[in-house]
C-alpha atoms as a PDB file:
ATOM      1  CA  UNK A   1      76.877 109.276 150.353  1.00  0.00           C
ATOM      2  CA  UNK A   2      79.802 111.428 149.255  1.00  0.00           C
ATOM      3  CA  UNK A   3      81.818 108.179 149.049  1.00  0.00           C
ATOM      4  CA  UNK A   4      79.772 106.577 146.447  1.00  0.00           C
ATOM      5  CA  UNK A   5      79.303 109.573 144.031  1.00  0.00           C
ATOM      6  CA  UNK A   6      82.948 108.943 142.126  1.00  0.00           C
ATOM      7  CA  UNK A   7      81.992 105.360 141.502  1.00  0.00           C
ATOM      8  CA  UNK A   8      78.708 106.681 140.196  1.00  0.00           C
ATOM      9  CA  UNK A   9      80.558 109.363 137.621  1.00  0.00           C
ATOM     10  CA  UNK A  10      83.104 106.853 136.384  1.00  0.00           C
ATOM     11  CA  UNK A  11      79.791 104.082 135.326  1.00  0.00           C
ATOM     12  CA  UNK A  12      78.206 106.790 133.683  1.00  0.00           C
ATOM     13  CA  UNK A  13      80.513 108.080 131.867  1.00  0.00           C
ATOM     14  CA  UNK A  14      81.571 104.636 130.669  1.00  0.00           C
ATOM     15  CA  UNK A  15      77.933 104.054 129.718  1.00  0.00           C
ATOM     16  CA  UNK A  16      77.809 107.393 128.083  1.00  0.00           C
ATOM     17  CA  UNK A  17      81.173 106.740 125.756  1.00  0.00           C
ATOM     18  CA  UNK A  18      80.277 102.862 125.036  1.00  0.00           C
ATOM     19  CA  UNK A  19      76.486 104.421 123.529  1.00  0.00           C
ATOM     20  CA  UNK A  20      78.165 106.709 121.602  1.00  0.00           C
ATOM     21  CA  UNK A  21      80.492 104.555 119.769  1.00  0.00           C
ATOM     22  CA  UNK A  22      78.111 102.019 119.845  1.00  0.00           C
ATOM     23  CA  UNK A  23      75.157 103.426 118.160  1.00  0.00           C
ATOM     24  CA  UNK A  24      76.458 104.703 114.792  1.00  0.00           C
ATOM     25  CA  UNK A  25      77.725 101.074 114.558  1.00  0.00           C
ATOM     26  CA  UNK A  26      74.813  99.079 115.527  1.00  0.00           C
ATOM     27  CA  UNK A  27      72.773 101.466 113.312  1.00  0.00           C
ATOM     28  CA  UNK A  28      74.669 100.284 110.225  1.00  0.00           C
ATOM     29  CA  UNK A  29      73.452  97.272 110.872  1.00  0.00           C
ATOM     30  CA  UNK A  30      69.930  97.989 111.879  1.00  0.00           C
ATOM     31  CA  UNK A  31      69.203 100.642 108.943  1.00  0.00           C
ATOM     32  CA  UNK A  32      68.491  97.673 106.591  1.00  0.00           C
ATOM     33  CA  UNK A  33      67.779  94.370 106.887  1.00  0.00           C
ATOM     34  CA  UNK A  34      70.248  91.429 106.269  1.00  0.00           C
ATOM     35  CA  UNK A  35      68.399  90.345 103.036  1.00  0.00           C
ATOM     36  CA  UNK A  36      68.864  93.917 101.835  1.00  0.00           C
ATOM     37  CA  UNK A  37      72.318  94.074 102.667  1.00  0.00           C
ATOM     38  CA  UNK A  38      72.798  90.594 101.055  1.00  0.00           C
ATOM     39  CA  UNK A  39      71.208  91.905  97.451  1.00  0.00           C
ATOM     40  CA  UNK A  40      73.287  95.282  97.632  1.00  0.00           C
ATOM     41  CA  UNK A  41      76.235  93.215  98.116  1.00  0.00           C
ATOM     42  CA  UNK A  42      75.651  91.473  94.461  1.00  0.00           C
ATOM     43  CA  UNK A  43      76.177  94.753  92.607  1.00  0.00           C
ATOM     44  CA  UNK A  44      79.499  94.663  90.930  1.00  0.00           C
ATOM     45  CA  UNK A  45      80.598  97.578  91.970  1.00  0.00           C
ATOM     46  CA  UNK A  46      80.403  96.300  95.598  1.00  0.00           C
ATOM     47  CA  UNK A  47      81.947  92.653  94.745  1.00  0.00           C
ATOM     48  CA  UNK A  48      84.991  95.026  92.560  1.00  0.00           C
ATOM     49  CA  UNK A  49      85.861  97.462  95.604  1.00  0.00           C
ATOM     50  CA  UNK A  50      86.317  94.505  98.230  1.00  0.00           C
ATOM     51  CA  UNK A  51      88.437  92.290  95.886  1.00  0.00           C
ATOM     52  CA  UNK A  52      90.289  95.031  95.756  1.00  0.00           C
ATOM     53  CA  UNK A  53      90.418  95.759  99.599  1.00  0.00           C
ATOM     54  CA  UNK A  54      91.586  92.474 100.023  1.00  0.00           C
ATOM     55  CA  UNK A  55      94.181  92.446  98.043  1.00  0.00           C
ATOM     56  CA  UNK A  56      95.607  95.602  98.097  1.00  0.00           C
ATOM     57  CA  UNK A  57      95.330  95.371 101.869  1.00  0.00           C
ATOM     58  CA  UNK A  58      96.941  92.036 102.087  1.00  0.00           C
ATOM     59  CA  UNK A  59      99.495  92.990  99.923  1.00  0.00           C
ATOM     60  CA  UNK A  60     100.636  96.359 102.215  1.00  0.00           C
ATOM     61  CA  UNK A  61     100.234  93.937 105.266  1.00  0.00           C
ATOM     62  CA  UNK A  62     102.955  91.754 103.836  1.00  0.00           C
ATOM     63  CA  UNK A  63     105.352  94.710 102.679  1.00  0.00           C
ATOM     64  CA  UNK A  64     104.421  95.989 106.356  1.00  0.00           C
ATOM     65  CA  UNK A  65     105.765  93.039 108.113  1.00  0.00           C
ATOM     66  CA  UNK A  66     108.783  92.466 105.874  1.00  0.00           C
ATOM     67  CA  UNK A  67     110.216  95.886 106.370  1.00  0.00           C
ATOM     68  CA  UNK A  68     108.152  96.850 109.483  1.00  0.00           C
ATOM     69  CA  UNK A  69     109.583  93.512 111.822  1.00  0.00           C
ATOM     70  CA  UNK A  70     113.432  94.046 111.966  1.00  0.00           C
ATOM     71  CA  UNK A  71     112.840  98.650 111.977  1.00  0.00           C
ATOM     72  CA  UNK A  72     110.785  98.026 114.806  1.00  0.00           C
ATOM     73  CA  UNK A  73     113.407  95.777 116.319  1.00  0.00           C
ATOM     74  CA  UNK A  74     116.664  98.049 115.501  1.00  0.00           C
ATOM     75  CA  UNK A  75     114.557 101.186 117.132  1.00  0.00           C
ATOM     76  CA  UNK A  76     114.072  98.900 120.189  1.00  0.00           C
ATOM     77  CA  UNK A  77     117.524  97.294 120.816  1.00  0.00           C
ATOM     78  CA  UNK A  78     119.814  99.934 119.714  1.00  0.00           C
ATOM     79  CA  UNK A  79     120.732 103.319 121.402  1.00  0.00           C
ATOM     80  CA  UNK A  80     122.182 105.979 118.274  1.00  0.00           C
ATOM     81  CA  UNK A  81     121.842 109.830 117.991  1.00  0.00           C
ATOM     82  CA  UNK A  82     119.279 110.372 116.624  1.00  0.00           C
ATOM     83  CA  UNK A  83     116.889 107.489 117.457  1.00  0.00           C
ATOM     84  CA  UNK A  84     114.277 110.005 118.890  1.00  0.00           C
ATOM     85  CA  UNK A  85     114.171 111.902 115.458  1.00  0.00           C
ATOM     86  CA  UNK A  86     114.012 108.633 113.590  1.00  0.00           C
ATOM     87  CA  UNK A  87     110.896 107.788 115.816  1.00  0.00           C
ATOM     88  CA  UNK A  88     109.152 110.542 114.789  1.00  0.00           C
ATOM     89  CA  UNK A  89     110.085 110.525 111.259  1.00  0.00           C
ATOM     90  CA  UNK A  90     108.767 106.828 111.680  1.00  0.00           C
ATOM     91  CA  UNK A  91     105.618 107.816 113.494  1.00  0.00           C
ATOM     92  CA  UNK A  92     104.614 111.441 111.868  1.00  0.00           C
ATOM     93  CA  UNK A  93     101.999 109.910 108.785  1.00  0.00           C
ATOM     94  CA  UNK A  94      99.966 109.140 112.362  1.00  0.00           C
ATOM     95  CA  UNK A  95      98.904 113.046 112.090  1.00  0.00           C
ATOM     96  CA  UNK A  96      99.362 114.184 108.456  1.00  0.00           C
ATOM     97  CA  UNK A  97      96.027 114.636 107.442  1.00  0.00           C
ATOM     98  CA  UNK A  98      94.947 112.008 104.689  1.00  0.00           C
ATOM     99  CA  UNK A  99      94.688 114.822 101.833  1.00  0.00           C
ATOM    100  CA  UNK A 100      98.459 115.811 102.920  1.00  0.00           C
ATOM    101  CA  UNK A 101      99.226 112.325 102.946  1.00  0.00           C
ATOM    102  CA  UNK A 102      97.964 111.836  99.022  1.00  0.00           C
ATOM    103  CA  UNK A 103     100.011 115.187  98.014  1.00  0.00           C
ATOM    104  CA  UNK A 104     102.878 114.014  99.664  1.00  0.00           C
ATOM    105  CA  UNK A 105     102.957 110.900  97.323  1.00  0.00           C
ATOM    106  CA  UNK A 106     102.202 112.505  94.588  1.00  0.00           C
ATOM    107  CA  UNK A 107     105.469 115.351  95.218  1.00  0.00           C
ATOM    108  CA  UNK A 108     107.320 111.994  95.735  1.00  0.00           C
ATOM    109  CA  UNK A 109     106.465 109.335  93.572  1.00  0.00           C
ATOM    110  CA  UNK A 110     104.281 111.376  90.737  1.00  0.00           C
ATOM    111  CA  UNK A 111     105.201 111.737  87.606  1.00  0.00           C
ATOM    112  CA  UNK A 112     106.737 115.272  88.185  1.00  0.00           C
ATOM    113  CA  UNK A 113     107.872 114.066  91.453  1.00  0.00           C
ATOM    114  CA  UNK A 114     111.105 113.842  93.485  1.00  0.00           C
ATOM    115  CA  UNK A 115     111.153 109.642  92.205  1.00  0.00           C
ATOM    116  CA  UNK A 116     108.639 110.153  89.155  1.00  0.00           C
ATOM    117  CA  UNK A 117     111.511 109.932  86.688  1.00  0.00           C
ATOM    118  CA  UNK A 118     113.602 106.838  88.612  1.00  0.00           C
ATOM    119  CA  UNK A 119     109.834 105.249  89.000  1.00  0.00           C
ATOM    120  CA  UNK A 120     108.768 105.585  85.263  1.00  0.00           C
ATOM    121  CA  UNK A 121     112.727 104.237  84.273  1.00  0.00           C
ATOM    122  CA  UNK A 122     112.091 100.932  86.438  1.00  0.00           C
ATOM    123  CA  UNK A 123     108.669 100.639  84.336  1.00  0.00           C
ATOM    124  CA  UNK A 124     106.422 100.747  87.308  1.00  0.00           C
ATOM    125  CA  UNK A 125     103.288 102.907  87.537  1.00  0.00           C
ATOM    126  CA  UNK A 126     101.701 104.050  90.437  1.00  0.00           C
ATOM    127  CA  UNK A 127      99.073 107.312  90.203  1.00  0.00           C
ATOM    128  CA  UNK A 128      95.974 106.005  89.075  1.00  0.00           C
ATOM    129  CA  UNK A 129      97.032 102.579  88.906  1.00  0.00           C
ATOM    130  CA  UNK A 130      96.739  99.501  91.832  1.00  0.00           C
ATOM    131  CA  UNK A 131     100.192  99.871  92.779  1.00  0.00           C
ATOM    132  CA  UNK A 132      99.807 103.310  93.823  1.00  0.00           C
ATOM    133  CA  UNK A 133      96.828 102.222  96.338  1.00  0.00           C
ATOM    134  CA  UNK A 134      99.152  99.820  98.192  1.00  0.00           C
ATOM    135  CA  UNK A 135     101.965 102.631  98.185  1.00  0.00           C
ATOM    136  CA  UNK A 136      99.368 104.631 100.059  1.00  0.00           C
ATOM    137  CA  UNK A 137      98.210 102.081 102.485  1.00  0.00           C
ATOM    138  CA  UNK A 138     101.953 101.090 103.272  1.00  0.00           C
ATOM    139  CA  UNK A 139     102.373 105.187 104.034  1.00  0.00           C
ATOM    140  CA  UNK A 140      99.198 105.182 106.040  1.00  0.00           C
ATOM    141  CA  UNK A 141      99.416 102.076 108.053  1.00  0.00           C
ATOM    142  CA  UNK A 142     103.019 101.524 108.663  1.00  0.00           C
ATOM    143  CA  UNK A 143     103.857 103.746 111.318  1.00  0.00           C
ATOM    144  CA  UNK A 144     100.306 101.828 113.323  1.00  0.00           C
ATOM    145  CA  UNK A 145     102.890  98.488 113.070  1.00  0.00           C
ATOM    146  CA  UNK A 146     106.196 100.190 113.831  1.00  0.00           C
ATOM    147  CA  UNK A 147     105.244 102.062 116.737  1.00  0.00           C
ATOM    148  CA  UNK A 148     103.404  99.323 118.245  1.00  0.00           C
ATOM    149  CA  UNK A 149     106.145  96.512 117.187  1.00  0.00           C
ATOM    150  CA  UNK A 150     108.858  98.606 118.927  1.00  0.00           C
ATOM    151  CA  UNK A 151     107.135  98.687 122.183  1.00  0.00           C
ATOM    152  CA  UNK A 152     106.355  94.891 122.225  1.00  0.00           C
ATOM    153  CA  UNK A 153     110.348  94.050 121.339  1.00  0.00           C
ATOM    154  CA  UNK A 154     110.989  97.083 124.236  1.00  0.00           C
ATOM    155  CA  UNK A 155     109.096  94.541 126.836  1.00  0.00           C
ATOM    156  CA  UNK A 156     110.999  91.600 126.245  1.00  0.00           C
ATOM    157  CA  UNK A 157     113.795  90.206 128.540  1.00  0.00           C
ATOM    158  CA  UNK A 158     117.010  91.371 127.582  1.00  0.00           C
ATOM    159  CA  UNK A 159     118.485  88.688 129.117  1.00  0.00           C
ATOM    160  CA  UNK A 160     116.499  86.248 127.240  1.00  0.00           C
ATOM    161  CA  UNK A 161     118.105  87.862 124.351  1.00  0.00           C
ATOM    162  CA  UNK A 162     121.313  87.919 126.093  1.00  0.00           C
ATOM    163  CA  UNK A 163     121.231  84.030 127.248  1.00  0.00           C
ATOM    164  CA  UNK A 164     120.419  83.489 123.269  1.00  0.00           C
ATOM    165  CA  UNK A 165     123.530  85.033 122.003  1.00  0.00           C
ATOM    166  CA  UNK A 166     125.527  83.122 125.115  1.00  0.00           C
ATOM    167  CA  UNK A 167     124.782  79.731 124.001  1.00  0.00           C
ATOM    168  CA  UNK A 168     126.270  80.767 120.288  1.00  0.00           C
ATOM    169  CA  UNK A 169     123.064  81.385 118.482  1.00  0.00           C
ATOM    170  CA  UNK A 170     123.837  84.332 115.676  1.00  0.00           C
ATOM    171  CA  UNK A 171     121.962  87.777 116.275  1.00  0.00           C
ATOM    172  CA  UNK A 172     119.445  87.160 113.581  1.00  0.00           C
ATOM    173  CA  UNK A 173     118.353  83.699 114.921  1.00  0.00           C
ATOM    174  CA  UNK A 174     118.259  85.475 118.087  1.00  0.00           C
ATOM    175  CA  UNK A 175     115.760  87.583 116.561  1.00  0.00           C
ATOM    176  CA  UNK A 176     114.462  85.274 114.626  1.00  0.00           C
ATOM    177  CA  UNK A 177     113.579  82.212 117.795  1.00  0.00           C
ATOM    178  CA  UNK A 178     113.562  84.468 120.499  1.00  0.00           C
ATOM    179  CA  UNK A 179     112.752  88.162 120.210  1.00  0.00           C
ATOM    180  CA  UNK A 180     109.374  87.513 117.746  1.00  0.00           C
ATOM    181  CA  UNK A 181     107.525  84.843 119.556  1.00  0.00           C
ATOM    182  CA  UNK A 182     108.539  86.678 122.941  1.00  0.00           C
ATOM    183  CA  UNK A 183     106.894  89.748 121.295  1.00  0.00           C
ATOM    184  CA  UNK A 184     104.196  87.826 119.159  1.00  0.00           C
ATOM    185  CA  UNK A 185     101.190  89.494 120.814  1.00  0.00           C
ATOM    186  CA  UNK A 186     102.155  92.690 120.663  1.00  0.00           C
ATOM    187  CA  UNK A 187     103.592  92.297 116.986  1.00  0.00           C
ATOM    188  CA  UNK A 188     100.001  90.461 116.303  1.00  0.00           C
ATOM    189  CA  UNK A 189      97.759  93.730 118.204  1.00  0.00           C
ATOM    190  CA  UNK A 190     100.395  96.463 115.500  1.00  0.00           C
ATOM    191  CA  UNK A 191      99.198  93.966 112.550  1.00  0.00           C
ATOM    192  CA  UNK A 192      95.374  94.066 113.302  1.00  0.00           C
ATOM    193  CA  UNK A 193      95.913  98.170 113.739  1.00  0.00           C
ATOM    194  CA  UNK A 194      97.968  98.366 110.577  1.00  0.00           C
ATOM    195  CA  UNK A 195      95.484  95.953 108.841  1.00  0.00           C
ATOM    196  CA  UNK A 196      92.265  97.939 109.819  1.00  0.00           C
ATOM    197  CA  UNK A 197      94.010 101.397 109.277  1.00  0.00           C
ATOM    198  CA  UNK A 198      94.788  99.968 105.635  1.00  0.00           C
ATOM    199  CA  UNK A 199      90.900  99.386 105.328  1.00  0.00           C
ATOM    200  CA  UNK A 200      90.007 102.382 106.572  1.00  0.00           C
ATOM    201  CA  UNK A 201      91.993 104.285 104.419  1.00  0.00           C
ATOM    202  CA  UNK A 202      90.440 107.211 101.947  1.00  0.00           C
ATOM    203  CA  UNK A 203      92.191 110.144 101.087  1.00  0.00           C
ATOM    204  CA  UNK A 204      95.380 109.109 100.448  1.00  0.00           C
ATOM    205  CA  UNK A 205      94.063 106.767  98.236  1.00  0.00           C
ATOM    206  CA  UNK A 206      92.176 109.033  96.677  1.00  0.00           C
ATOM    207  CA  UNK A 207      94.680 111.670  95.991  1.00  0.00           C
ATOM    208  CA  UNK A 208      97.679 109.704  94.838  1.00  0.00           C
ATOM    209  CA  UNK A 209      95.676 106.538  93.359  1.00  0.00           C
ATOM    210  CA  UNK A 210      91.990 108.075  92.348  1.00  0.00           C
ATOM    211  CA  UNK A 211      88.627 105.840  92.096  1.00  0.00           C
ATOM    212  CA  UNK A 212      88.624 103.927  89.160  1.00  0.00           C
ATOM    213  CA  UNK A 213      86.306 100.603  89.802  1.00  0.00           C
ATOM    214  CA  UNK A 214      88.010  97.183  89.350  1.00  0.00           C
ATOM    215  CA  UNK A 215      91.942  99.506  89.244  1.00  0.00           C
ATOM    216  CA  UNK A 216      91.822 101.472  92.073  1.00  0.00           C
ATOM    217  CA  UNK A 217      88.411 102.058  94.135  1.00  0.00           C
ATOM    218  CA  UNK A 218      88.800 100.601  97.584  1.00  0.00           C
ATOM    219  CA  UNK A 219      85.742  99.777  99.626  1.00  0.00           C
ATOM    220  CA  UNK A 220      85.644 103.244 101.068  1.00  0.00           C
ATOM    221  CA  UNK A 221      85.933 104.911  97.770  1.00  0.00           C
ATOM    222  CA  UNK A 222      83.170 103.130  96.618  1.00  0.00           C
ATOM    223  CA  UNK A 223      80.740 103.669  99.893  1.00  0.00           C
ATOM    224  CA  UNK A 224      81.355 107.040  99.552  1.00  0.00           C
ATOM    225  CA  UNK A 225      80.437 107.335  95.793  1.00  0.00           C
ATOM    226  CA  UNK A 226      77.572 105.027  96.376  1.00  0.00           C
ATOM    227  CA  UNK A 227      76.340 106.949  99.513  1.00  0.00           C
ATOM    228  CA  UNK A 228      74.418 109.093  96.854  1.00  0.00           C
ATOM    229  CA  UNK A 229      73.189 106.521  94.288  1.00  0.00           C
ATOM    230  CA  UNK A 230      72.521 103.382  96.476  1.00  0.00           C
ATOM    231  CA  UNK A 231      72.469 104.125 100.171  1.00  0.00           C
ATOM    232  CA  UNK A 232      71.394 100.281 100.671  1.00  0.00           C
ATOM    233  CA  UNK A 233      75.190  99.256  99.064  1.00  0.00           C
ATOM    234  CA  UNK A 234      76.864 101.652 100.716  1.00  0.00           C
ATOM    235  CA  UNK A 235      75.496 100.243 104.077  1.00  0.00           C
ATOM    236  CA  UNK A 236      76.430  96.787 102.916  1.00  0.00           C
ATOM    237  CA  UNK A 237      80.504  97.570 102.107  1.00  0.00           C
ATOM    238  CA  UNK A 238      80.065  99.679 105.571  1.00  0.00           C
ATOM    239  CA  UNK A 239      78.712  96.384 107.283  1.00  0.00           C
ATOM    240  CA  UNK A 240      80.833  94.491 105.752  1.00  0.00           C
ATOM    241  CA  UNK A 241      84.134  96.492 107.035  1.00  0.00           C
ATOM    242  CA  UNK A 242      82.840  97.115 110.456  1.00  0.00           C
ATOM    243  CA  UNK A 243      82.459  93.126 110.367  1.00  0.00           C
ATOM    244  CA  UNK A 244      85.894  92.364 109.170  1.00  0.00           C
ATOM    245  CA  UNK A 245      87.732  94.989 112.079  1.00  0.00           C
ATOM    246  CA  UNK A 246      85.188  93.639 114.124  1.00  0.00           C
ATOM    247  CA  UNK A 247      87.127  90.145 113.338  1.00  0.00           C
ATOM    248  CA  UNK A 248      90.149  91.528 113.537  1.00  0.00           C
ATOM    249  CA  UNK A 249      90.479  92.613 116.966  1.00  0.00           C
ATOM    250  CA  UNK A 250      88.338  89.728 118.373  1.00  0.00           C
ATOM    251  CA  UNK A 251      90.861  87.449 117.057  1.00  0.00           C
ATOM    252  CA  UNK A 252      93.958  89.692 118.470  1.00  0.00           C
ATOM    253  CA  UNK A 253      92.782  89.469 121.757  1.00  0.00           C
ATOM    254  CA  UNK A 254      91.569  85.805 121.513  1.00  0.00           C
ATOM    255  CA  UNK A 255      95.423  85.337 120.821  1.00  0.00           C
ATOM    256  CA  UNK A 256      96.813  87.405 123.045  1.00  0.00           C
ATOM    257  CA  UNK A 257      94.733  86.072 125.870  1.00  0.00           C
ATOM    258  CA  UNK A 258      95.942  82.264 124.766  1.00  0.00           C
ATOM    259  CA  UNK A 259      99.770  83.541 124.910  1.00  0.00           C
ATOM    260  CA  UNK A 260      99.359  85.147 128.544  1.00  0.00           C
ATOM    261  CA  UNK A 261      97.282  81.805 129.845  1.00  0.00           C
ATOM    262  CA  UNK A 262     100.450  79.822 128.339  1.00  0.00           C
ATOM    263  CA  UNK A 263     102.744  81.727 129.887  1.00  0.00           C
ATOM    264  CA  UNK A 264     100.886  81.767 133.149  1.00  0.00           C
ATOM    265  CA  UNK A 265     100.966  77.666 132.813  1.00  0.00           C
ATOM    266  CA  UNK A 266     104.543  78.084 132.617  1.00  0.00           C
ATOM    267  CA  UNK A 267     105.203  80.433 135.074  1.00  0.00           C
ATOM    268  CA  UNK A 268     103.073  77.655 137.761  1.00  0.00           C
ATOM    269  CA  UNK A 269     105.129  74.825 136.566  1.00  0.00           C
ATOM    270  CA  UNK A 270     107.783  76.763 137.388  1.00  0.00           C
END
């Protein structure tokens, strides 16, 4: 009897923590019927704030990846002083408070900020305009990509990457044919984190960009000001997001499971 009483705390408690972040989810869904959710998802309010998602979303993704990819790799390939303190320059918007975050901007990139006057010379306008969302969703979510890009480049082969650069190939085709598809799935798991982070995001937004439908109100800006006027719309943008992360990490590990099976095929021909 005393054997089996561990084994009985460790299935509770998993049953304990998969009802609790279960139910507020499943309750989302069960609050209102699909029909209801469909009609509240007409208003144009709802249709404006995920165009915008998308977009702006899509948009910080891509920015992400350009800049994100070969950071990630330097960090992971190359021993400098300083590296640690880089890392946690790279990693610290993980626990600045969203409010902070949108201040931060602001003190940056406002008008009477540290940039303001170099931004408003190169014509480009960011508080309370789109641009300024995807500035704070690249803030936000970056540092979600980085940190988990570094560590997938960290677990490849070095002598894969070694071998590469051997047989005459330049460093950046090394990088380029070797190091990313080695590290695809863990690049692919830091995009879907990144990508649902940059979804999630509020009060950065908020601060730096405001909520101006159709300009600059996200999908959570709007559930949020809809939460008091139309509960049934604000359900339906919450459905809706908790349907698209849903996607998202469904098809991360869908992909990541594919690449390990491959590589196990290879590994038995082998």
């Amino acid at each position: 009897m005393s054997r089996r009483w561990f084994p009985a705390v460790l299935v509770a408690a998993l049953v304990l923590a998969v009802a609790f972040l279960t139910l507020p989810i499943a309750a989302i869904f069960l609050e209102a019927g699909p029909g209801e959710l469909l009609d509240s998802l007409g208003d144009d309010q709802a249709i404006d704030a995920l165009r915008l998602s998308l977009i702006t979303t899509s948009i910080a993704l891509a920015i992400i990846l350009l800049v994100g990819t070969p950071a990630a790799y330097l960090l992971a390939t190359r021993s400098f002083r300083g590296r640690d303190a880089v890392t946690t320059l790279v990693e610290l918007p993980l626990v600045v408070p969203p409010a902070v975050a949108g201040i931060g901007l602001l003190a940056a990139f406002g008008p009477s900020g540290l940039l303001g006057g170099a931004v408003e010379d190169a014509g480009v306008r960011l508080v309370f305009e789109t641009a300024g969302v995807i500035v704070a969703l690249v803030f936000v979510a970056s540092p979600f990509y980085v940190r988990q890009a570094q560590a997938a480049f960290q677990a490849v082969d070095p002598t894969w990457l070694g071998a590469s650069r051997t047989l005459g190939a330049s460093e950046a085709r090394t990088f380029a044919r070797v190091a990313i598809p080695a590290a695809a799935p863990g690049l692919a798991a830091g995009m879907a984190l990144a990508w649902g982070r940059a979804l999630g995001e509020f009060g950065a937004t908020l601060v730096f960009a405001g909520s101006f439908q159709g300009v600059t109100q996200t999908a959570p800006l709007a559930i949020v000001e809809l939460f008091g006027s139309d509960f049934d719309a604000a359900l339906a943008l919450s459905a809706v997001l908790v349907a698209v992360s849903a996607a998202l990490l469904a098809t991360v590990k869908l992909f990541t499971r594919g690449r390990e099976r491959r590589g196990a095929g290879v590994a038995g021909l082998a």
